[in-house]
C-alpha atoms as a PDB file:
ATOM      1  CA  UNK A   1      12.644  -1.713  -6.089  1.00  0.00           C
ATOM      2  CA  UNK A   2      13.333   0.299  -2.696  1.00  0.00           C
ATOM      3  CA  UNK A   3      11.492   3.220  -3.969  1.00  0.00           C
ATOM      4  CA  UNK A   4       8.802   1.625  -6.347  1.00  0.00           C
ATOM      5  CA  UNK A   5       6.640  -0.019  -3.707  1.00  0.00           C
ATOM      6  CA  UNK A   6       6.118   3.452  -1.749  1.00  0.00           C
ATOM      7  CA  UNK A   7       6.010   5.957  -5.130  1.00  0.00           C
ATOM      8  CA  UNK A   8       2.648   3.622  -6.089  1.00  0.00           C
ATOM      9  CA  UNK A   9       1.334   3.710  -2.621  1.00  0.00           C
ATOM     10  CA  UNK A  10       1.543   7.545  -3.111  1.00  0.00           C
ATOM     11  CA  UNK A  11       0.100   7.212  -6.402  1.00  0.00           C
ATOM     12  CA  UNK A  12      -2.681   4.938  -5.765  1.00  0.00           C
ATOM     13  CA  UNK A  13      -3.485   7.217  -2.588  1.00  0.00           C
ATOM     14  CA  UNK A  14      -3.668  10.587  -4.538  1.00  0.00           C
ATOM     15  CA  UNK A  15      -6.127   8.668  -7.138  1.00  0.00           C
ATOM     16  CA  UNK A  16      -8.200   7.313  -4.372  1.00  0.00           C
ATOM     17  CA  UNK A  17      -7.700  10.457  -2.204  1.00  0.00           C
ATOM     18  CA  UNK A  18      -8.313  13.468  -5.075  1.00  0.00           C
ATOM     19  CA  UNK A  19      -9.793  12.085  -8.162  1.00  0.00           C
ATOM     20  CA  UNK A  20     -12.602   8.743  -6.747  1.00  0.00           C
ATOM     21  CA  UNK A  21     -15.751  10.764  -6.128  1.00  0.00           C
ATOM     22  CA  UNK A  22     -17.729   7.507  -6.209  1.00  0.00           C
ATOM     23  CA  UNK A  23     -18.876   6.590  -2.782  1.00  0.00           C
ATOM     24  CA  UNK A  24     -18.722   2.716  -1.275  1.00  0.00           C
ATOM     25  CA  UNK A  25     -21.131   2.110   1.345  1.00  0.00           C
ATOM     26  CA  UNK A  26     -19.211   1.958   4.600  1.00  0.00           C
ATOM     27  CA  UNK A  27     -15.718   2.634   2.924  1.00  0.00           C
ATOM     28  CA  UNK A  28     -14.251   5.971   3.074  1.00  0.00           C
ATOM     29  CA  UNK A  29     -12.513   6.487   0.056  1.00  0.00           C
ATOM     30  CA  UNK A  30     -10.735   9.711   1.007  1.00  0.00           C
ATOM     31  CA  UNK A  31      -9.511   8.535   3.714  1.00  0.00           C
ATOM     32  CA  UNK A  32      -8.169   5.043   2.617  1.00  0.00           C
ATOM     33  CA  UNK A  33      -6.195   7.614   0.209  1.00  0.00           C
ATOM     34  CA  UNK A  34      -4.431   9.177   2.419  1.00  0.00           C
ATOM     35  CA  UNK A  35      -3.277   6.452   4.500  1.00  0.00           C
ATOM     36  CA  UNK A  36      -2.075   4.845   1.671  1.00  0.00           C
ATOM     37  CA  UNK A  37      -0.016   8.440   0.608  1.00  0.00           C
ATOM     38  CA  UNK A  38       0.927   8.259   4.616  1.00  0.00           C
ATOM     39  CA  UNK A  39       2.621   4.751   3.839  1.00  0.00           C
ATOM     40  CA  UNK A  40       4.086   5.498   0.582  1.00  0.00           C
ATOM     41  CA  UNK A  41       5.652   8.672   2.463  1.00  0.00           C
ATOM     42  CA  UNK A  42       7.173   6.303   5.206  1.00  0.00           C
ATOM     43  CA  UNK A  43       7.976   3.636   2.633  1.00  0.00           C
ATOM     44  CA  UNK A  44      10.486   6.126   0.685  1.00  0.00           C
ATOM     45  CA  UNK A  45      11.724   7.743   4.324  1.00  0.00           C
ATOM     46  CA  UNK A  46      13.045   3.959   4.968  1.00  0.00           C
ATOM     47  CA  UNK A  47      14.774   3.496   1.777  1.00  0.00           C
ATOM     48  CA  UNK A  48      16.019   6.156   2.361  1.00  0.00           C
ATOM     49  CA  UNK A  49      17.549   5.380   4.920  1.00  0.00           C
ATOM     50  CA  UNK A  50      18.153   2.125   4.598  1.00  0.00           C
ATOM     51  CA  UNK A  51      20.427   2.942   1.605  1.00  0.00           C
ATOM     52  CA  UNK A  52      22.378   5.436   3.658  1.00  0.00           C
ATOM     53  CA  UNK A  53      23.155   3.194   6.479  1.00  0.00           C
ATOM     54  CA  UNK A  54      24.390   0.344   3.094  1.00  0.00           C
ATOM     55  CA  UNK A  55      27.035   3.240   1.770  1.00  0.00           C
ATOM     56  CA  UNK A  56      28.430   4.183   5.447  1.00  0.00           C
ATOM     57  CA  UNK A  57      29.574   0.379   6.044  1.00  0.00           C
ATOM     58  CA  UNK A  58      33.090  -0.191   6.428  1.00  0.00           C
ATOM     59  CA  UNK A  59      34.608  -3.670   6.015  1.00  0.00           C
ATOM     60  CA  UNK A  60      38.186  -4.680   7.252  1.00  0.00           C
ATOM     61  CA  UNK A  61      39.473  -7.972   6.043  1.00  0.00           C
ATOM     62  CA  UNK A  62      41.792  -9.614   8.269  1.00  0.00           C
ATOM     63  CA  UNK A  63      44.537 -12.213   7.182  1.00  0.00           C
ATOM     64  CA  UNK A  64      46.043 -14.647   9.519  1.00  0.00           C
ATOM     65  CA  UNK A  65      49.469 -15.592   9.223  1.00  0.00           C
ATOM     66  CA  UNK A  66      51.154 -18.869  10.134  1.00  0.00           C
END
């Protein structure tokens, strides 16, 4: 689910960015499109590297003795 929620922003942006040619009085279509591609973009750069930081973690159990 890391990637999901920013691949649909990027979809959803595209379709509102390159294929809506219907026009909302006072909304910018276009340009709600490409924020929402901007955000997708950022969304996967996190995952990213929030998954890279979760692979480099090193644990070290310690044992106490008696």
């Amino acid at each position: 689910m890391r990637y999901g929620a920013g691949v649909l922003l990027i979809l959803v942006g595209a379709i509102l960015a390159f294929a809506v040619s219907d026009m909302v009085k006072g909304v910018d279509t276009h340009l709600i499109g490409y924020i929402c591609m901007g955000v997708g973009v950022l969304a996967l750069i996190l995952g990213f590297i929030s998954q890279t930081q979760a692979t480099n973690t090193s644990h070290k159990e310690v044992i106490e003795q008696q």
